[in-house]
PDB file of N, CA and C in Angstrom:
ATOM      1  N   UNK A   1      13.045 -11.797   8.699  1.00  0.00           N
ATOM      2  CA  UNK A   1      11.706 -11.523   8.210  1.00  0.00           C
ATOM      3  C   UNK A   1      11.766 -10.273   7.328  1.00  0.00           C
ATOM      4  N   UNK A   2      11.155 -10.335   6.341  1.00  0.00           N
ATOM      5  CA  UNK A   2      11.116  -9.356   5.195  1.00  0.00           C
ATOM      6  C   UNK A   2      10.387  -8.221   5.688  1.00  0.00           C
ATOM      7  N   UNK A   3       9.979  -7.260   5.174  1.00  0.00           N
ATOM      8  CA  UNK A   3       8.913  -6.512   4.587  1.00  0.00           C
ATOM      9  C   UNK A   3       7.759  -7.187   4.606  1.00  0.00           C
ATOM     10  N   UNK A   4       7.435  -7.980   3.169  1.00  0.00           N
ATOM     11  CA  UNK A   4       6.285  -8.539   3.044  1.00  0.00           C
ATOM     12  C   UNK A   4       5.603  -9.324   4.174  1.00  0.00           C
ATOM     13  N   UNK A   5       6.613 -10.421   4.645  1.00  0.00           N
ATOM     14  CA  UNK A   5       6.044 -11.012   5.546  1.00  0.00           C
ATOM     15  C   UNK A   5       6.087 -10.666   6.733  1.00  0.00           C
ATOM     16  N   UNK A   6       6.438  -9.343   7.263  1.00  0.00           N
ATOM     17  CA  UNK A   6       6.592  -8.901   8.274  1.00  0.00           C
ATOM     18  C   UNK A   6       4.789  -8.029   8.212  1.00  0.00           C
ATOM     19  N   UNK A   7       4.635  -7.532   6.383  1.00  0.00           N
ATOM     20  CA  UNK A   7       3.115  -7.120   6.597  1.00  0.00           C
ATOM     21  C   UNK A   7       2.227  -7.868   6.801  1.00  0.00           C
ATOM     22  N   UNK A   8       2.348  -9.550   6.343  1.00  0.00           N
ATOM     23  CA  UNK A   8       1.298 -10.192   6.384  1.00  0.00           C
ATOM     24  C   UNK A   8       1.396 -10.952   8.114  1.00  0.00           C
ATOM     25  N   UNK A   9       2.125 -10.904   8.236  1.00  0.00           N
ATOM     26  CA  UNK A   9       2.254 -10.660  10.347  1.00  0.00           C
ATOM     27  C   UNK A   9       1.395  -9.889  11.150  1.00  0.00           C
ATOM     28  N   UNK A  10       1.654  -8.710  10.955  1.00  0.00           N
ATOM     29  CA  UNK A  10       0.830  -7.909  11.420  1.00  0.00           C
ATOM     30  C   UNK A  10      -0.719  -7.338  10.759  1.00  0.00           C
ATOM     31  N   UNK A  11      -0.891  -8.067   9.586  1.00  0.00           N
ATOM     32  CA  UNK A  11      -2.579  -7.603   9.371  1.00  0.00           C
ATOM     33  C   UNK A  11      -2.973  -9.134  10.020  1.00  0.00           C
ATOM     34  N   UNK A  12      -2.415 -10.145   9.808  1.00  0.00           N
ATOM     35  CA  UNK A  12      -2.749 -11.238  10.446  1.00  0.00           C
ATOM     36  C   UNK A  12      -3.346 -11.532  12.058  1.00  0.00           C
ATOM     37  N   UNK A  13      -2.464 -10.320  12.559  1.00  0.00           N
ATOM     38  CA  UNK A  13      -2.487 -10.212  14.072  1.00  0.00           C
ATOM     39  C   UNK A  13      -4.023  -9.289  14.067  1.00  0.00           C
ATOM     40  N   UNK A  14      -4.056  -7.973  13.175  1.00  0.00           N
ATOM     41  CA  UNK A  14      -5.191  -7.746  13.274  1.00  0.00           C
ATOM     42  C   UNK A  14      -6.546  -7.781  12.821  1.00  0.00           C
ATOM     43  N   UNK A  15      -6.236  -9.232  12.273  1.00  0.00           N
ATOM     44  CA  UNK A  15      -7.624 -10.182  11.767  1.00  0.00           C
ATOM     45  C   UNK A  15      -7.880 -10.974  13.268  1.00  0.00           C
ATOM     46  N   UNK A  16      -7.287 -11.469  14.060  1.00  0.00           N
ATOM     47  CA  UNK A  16      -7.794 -12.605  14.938  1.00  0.00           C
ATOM     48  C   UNK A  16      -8.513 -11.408  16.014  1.00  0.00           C
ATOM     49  N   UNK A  17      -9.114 -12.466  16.827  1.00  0.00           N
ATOM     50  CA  UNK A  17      -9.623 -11.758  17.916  1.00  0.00           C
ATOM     51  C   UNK A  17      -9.264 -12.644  19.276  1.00  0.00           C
ATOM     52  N   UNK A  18      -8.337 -13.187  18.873  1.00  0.00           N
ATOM     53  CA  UNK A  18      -8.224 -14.263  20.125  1.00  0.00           C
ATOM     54  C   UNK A  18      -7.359 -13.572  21.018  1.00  0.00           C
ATOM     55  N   UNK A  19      -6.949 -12.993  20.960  1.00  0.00           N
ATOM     56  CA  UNK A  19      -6.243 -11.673  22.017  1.00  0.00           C
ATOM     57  C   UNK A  19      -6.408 -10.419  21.839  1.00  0.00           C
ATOM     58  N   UNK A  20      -8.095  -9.762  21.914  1.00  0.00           N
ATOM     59  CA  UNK A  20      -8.798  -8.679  21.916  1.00  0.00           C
ATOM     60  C   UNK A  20      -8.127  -7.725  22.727  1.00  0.00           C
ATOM     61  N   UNK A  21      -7.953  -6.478  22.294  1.00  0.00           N
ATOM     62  CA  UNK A  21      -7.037  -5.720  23.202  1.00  0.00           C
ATOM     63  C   UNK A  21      -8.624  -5.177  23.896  1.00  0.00           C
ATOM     64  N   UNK A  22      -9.321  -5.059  23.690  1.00  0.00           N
ATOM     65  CA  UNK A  22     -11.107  -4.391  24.491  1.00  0.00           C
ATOM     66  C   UNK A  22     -12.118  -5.214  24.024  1.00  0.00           C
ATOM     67  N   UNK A  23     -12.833  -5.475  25.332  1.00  0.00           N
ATOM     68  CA  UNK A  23     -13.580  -6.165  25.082  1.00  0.00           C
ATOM     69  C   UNK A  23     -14.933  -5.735  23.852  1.00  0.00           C
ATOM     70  N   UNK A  24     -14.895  -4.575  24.074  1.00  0.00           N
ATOM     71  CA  UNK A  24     -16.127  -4.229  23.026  1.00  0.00           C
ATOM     72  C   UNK A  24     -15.612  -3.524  21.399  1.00  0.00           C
ATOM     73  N   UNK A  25     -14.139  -3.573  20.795  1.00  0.00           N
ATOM     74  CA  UNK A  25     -13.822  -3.467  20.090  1.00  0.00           C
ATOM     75  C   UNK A  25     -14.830  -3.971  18.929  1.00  0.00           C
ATOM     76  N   UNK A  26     -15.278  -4.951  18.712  1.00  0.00           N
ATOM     77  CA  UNK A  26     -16.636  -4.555  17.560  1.00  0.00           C
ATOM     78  C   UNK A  26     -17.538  -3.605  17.367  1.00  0.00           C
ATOM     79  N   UNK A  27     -18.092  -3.478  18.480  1.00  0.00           N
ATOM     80  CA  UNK A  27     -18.223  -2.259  18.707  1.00  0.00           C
ATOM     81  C   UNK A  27     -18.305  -1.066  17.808  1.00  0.00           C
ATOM     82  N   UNK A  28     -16.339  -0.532  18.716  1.00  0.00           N
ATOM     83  CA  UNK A  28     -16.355   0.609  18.506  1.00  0.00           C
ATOM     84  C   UNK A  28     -15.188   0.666  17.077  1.00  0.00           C
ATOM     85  N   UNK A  29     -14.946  -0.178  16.760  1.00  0.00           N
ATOM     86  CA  UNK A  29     -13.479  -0.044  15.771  1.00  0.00           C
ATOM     87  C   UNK A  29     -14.118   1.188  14.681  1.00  0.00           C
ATOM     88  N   UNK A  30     -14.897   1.050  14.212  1.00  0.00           N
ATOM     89  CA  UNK A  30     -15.123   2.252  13.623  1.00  0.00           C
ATOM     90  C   UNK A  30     -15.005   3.905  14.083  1.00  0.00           C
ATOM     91  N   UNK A  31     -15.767   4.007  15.405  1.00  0.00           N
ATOM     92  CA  UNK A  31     -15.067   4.951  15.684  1.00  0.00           C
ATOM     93  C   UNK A  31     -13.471   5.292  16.590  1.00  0.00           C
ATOM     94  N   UNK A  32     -13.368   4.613  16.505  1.00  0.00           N
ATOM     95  CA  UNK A  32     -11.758   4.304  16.726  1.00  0.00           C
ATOM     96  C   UNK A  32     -10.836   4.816  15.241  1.00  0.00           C
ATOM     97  N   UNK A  33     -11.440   3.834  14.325  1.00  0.00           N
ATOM     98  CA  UNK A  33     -10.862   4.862  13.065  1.00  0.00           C
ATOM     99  C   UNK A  33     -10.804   5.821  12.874  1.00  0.00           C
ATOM    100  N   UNK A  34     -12.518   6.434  13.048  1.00  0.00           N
ATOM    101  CA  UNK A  34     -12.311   8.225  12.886  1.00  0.00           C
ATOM    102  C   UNK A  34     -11.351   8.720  13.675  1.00  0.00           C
ATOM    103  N   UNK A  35     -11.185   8.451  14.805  1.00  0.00           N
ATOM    104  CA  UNK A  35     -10.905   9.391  16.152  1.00  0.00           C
ATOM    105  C   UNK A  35      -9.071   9.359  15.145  1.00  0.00           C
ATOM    106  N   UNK A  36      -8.733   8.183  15.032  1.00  0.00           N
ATOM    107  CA  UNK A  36      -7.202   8.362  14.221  1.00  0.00           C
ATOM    108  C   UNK A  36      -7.121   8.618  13.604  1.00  0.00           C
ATOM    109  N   UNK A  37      -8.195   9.099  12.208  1.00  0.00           N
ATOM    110  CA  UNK A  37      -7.973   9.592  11.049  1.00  0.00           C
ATOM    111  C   UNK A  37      -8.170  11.123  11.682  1.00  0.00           C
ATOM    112  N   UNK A  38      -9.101  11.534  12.368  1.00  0.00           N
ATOM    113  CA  UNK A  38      -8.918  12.499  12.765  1.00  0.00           C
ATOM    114  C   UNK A  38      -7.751  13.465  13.716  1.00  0.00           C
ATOM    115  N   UNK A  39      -7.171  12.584  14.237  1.00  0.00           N
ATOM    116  CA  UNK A  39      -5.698  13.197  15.022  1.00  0.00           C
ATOM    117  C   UNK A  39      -4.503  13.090  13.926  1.00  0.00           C
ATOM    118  N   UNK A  40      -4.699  12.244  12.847  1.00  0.00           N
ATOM    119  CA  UNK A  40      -3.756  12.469  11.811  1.00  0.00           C
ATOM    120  C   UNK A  40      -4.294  13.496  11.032  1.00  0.00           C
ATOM    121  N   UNK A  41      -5.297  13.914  11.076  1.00  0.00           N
ATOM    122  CA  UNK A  41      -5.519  15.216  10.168  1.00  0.00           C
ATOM    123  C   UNK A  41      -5.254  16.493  10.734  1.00  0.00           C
ATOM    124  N   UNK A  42      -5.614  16.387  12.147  1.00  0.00           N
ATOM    125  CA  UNK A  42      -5.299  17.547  12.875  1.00  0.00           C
ATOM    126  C   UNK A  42      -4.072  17.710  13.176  1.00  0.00           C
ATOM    127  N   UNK A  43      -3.112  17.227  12.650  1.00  0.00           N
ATOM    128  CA  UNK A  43      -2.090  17.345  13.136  1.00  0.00           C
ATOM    129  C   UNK A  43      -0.775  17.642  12.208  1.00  0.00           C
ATOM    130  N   UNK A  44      -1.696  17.567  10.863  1.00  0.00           N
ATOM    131  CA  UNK A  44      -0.624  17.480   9.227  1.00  0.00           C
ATOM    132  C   UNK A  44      -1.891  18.137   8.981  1.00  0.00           C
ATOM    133  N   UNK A  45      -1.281  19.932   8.739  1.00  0.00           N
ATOM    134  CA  UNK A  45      -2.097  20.699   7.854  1.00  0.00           C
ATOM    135  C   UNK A  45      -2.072  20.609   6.279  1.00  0.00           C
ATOM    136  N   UNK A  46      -0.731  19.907   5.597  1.00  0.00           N
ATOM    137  CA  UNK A  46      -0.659  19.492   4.633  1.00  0.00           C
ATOM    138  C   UNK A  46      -1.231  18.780   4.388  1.00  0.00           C
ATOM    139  N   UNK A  47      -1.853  17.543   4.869  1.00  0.00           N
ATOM    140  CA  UNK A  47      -2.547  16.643   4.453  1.00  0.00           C
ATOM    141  C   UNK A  47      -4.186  16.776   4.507  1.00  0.00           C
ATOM    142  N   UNK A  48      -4.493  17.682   5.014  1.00  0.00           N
ATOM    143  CA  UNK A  48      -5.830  18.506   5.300  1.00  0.00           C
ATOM    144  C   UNK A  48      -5.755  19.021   3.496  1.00  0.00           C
ATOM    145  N   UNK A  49      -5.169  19.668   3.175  1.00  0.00           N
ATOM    146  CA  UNK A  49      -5.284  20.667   1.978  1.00  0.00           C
ATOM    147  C   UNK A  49      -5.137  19.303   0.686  1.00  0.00           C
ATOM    148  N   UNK A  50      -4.178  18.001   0.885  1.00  0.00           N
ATOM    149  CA  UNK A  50      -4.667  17.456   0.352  1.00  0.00           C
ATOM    150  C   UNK A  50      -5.633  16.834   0.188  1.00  0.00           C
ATOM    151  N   UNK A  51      -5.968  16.227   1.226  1.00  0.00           N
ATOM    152  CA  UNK A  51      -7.623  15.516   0.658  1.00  0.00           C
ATOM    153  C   UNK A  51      -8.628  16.583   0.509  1.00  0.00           C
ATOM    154  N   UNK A  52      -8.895  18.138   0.677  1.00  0.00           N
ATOM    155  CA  UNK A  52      -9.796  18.389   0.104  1.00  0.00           C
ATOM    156  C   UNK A  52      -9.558  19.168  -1.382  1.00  0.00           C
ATOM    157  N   UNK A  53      -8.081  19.030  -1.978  1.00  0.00           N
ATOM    158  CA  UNK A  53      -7.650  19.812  -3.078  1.00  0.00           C
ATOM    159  C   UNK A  53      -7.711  18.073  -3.918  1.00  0.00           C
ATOM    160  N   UNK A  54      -7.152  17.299  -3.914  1.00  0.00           N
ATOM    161  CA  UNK A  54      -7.096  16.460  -4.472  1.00  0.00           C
ATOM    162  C   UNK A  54      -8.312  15.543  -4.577  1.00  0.00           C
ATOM    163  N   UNK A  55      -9.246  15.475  -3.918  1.00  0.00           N
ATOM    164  CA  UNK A  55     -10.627  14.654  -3.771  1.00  0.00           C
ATOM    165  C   UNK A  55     -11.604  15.295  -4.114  1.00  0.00           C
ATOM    166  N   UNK A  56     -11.723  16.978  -4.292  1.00  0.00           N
ATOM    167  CA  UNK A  56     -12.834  17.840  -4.882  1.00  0.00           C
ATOM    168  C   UNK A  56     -13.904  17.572  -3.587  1.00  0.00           C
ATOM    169  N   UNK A  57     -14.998  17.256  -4.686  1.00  0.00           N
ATOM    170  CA  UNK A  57     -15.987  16.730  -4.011  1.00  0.00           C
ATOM    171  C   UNK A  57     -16.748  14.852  -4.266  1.00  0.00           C
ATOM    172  N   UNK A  58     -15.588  14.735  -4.768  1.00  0.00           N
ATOM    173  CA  UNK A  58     -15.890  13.611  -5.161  1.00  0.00           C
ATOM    174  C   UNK A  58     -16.176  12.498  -3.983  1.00  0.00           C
ATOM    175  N   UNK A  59     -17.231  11.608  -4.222  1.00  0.00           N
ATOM    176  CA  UNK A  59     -16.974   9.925  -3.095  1.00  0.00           C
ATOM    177  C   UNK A  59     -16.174   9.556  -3.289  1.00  0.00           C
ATOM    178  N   UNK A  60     -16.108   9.348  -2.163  1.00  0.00           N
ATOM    179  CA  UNK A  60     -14.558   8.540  -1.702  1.00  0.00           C
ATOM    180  C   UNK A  60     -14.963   6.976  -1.302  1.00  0.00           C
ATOM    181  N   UNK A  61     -14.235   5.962  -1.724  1.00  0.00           N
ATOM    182  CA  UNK A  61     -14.185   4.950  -1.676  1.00  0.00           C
ATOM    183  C   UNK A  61     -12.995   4.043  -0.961  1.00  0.00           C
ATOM    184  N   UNK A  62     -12.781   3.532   0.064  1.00  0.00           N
ATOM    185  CA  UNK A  62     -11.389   2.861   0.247  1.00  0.00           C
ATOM    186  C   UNK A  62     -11.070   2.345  -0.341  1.00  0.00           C
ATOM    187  N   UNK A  63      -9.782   1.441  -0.474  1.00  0.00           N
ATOM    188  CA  UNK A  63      -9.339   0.722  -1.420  1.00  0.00           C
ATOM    189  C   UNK A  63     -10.057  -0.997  -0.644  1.00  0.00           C
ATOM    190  N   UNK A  64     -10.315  -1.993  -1.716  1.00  0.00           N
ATOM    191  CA  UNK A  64     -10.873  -3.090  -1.278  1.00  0.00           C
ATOM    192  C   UNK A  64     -10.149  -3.588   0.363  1.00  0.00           C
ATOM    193  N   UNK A  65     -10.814  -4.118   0.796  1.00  0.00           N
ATOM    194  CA  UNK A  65      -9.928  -4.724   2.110  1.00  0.00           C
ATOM    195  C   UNK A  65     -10.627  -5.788   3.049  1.00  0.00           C
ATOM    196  N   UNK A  66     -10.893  -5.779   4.136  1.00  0.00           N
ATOM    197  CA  UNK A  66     -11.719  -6.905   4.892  1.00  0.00           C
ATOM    198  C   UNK A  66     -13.380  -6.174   5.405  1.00  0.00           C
ATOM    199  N   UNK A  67     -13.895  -7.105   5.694  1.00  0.00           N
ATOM    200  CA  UNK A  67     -15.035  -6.882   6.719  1.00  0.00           C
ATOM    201  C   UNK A  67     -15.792  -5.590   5.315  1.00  0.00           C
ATOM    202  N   UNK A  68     -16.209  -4.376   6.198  1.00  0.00           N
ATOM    203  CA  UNK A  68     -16.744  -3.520   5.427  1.00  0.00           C
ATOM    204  C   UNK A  68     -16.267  -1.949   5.255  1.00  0.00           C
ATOM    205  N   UNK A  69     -14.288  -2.068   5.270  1.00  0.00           N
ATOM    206  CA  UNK A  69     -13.779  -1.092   5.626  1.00  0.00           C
ATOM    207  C   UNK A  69     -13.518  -0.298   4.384  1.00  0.00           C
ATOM    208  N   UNK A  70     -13.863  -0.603   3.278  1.00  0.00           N
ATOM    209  CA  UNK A  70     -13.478   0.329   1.923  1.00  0.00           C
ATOM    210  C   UNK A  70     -15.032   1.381   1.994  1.00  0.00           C
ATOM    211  N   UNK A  71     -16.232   1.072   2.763  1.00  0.00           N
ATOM    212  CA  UNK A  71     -17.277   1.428   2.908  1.00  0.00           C
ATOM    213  C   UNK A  71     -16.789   2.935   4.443  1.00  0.00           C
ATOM    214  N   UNK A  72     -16.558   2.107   4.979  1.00  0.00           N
ATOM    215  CA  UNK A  72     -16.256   2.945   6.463  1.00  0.00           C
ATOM    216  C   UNK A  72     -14.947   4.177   6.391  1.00  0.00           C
ATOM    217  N   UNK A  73     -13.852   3.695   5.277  1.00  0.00           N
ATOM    218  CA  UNK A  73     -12.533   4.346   5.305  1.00  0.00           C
ATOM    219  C   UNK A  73     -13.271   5.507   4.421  1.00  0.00           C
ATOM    220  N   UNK A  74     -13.715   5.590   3.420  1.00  0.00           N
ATOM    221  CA  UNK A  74     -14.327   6.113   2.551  1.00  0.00           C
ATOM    222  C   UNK A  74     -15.523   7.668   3.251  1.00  0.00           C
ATOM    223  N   UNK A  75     -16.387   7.153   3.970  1.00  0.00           N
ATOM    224  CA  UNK A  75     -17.402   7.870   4.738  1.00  0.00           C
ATOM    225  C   UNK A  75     -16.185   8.468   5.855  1.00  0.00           C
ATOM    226  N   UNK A  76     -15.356   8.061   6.451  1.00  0.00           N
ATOM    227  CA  UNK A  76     -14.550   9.273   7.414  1.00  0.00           C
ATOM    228  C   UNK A  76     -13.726   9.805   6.764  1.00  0.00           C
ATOM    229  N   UNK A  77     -13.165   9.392   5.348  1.00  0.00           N
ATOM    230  CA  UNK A  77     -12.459  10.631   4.961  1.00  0.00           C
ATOM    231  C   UNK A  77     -13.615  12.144   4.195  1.00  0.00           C
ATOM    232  N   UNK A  78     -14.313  11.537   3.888  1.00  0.00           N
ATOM    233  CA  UNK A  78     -15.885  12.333   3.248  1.00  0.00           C
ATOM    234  C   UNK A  78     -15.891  12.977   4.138  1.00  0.00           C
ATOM    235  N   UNK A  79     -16.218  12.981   5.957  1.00  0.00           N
ATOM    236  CA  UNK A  79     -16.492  13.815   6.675  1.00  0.00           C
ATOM    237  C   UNK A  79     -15.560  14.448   7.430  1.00  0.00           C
ATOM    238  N   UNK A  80     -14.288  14.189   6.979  1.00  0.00           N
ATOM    239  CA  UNK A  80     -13.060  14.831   7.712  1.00  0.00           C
ATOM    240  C   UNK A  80     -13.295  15.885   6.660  1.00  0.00           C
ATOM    241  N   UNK A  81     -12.939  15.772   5.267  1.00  0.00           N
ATOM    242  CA  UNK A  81     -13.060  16.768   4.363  1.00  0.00           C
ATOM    243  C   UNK A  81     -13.795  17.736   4.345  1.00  0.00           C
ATOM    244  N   UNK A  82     -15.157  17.280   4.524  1.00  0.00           N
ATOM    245  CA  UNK A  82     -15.889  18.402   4.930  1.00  0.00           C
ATOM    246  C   UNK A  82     -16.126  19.367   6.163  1.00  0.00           C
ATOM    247  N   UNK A  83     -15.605  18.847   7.036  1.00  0.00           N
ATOM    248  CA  UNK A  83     -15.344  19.323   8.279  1.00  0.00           C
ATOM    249  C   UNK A  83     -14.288  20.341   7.956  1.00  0.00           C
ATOM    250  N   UNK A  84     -12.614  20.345   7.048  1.00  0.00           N
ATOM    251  CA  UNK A  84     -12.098  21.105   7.152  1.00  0.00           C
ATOM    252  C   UNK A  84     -12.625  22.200   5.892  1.00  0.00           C
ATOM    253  N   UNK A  85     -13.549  21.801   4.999  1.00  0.00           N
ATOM    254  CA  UNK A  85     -13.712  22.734   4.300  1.00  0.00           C
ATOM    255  C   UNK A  85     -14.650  23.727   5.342  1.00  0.00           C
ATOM    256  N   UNK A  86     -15.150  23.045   6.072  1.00  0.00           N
ATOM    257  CA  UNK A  86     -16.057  24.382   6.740  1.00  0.00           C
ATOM    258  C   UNK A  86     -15.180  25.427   7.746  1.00  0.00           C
ATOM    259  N   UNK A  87     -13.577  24.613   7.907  1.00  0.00           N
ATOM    260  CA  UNK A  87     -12.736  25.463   8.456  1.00  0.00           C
ATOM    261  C   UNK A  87     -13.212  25.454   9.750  1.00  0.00           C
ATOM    262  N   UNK A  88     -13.485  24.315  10.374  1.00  0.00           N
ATOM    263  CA  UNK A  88     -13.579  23.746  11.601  1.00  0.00           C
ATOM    264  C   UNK A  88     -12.198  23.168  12.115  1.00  0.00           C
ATOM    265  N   UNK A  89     -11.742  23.482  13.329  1.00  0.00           N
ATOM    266  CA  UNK A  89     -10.384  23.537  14.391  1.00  0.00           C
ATOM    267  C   UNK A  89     -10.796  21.653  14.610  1.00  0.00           C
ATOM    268  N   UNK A  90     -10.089  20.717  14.003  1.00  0.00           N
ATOM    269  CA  UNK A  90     -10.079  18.830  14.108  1.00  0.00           C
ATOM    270  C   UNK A  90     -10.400  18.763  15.489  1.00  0.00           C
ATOM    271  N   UNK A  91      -9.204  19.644  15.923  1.00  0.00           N
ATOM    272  CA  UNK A  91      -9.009  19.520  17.674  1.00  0.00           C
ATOM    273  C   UNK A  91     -10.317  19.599  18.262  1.00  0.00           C
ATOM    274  N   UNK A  92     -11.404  20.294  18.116  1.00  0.00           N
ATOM    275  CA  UNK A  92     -12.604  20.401  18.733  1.00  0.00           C
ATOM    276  C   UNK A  92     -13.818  19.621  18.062  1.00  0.00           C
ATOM    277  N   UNK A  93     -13.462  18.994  17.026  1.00  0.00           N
ATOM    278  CA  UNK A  93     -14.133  18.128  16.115  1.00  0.00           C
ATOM    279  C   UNK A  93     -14.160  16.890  16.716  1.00  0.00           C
ATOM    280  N   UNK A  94     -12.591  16.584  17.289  1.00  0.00           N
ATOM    281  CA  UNK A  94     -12.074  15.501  17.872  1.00  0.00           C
ATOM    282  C   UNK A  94     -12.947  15.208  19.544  1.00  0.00           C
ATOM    283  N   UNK A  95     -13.053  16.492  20.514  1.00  0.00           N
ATOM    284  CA  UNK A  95     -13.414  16.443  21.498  1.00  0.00           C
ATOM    285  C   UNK A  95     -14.718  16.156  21.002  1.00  0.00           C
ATOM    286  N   UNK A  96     -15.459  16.734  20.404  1.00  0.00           N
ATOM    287  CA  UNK A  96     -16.989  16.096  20.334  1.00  0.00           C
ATOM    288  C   UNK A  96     -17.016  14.828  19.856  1.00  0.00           C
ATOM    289  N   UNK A  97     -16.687  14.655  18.856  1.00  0.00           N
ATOM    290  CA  UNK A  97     -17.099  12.601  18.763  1.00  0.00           C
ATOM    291  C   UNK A  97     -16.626  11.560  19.322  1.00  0.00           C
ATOM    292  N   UNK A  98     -15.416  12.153  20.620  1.00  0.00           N
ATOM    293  CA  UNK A  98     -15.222  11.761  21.104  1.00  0.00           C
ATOM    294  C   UNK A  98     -16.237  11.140  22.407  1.00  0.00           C
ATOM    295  N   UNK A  99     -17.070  12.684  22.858  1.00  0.00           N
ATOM    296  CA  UNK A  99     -17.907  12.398  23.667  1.00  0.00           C
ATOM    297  C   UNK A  99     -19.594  11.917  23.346  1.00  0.00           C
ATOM    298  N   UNK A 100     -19.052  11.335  21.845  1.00  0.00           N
ATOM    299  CA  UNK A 100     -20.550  10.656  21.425  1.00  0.00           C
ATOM    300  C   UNK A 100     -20.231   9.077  21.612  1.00  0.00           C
ATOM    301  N   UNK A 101     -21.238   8.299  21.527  1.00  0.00           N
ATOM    302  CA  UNK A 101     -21.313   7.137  21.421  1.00  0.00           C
ATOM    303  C   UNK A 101     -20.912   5.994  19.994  1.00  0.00           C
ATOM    304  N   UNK A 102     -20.287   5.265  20.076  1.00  0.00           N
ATOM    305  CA  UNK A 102     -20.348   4.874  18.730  1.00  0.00           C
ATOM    306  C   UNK A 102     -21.546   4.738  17.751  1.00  0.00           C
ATOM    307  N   UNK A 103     -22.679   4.210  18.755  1.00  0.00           N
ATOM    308  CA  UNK A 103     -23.513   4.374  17.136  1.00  0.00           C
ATOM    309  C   UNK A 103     -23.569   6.218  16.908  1.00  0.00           C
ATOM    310  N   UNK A 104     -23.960   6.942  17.435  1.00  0.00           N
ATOM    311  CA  UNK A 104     -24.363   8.507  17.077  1.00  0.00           C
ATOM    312  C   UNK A 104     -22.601   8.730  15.922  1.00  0.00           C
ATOM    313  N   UNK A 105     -21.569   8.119  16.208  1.00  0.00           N
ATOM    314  CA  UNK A 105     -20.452   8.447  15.071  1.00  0.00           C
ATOM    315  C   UNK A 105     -20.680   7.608  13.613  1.00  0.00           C
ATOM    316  N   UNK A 106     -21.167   6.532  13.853  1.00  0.00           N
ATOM    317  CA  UNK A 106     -21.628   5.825  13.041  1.00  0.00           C
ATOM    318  C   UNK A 106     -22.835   6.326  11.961  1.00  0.00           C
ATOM    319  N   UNK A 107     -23.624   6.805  12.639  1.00  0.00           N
ATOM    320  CA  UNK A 107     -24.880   7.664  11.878  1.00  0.00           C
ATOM    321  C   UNK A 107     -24.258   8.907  11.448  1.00  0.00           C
ATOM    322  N   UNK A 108     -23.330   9.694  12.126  1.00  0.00           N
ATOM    323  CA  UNK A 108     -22.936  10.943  11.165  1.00  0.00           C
ATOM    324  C   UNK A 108     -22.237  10.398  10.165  1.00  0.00           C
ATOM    325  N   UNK A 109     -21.460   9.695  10.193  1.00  0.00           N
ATOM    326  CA  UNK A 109     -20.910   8.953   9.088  1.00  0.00           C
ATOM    327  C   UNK A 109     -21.576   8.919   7.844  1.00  0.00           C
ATOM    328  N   UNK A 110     -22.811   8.024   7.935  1.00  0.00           N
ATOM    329  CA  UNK A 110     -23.130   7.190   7.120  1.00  0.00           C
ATOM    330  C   UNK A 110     -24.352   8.877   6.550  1.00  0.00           C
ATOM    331  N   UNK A 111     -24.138  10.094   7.363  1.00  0.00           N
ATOM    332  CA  UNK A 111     -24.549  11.236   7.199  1.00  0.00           C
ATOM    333  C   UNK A 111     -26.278  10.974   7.278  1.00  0.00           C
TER     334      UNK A 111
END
């Protein structure tokens, strides 16, 4: 198995739902994203300085993809960015939306 078809394997796997790893994964997959975009930010200070040196202040847009994730990828990198421009510690960024609900992450999102 290649590369390629080793990628179209695994986005394949995470298009079905016929072996849901949680039951309420509709849900929450969104904030599930943040929470990982956010432990990858907190964790690569380099990559912190890029998205807010390289993105300005500009909207951010994902790149096209399924469902409504160029909409969703887009709005958590917007609020990761701004979060580190205010020079807020991820790590404690992380504990609070953690202890919110998905919709209340969903509404800061969408700001």
């Amino acid at each position: 198995e290649g590369d390629g078809e080793y990628g179209i394997r695994v986005w394949g796997m995470g298009q079905s739902r016929e072996s849901p790893l949680r039951d309420n994964y509709e849900q929450e997959k969104v904030k599930l994203m943040f929470m990982i975009n956010l432990a990858k930010y907190a964790s690569n200070p380099e990559l912190q300085t890029q998205l807010t040196e390289e993105t300005k202040d500009y909207d951010i847009v994902g790149a096209a993809s399924t469902w409504s994730w160029s909409k969703w990828n887009g709005l958590i990198q917007m609020l990761i960015r701004k979060k580190v421009k205010e020079n807020k510690d991820l790590k404690v960024v992380m504990k609070y939306y953690n202890d919110r609900t998905a919709e209340q992450v969903n509404a800061a999102l969408e700001g």
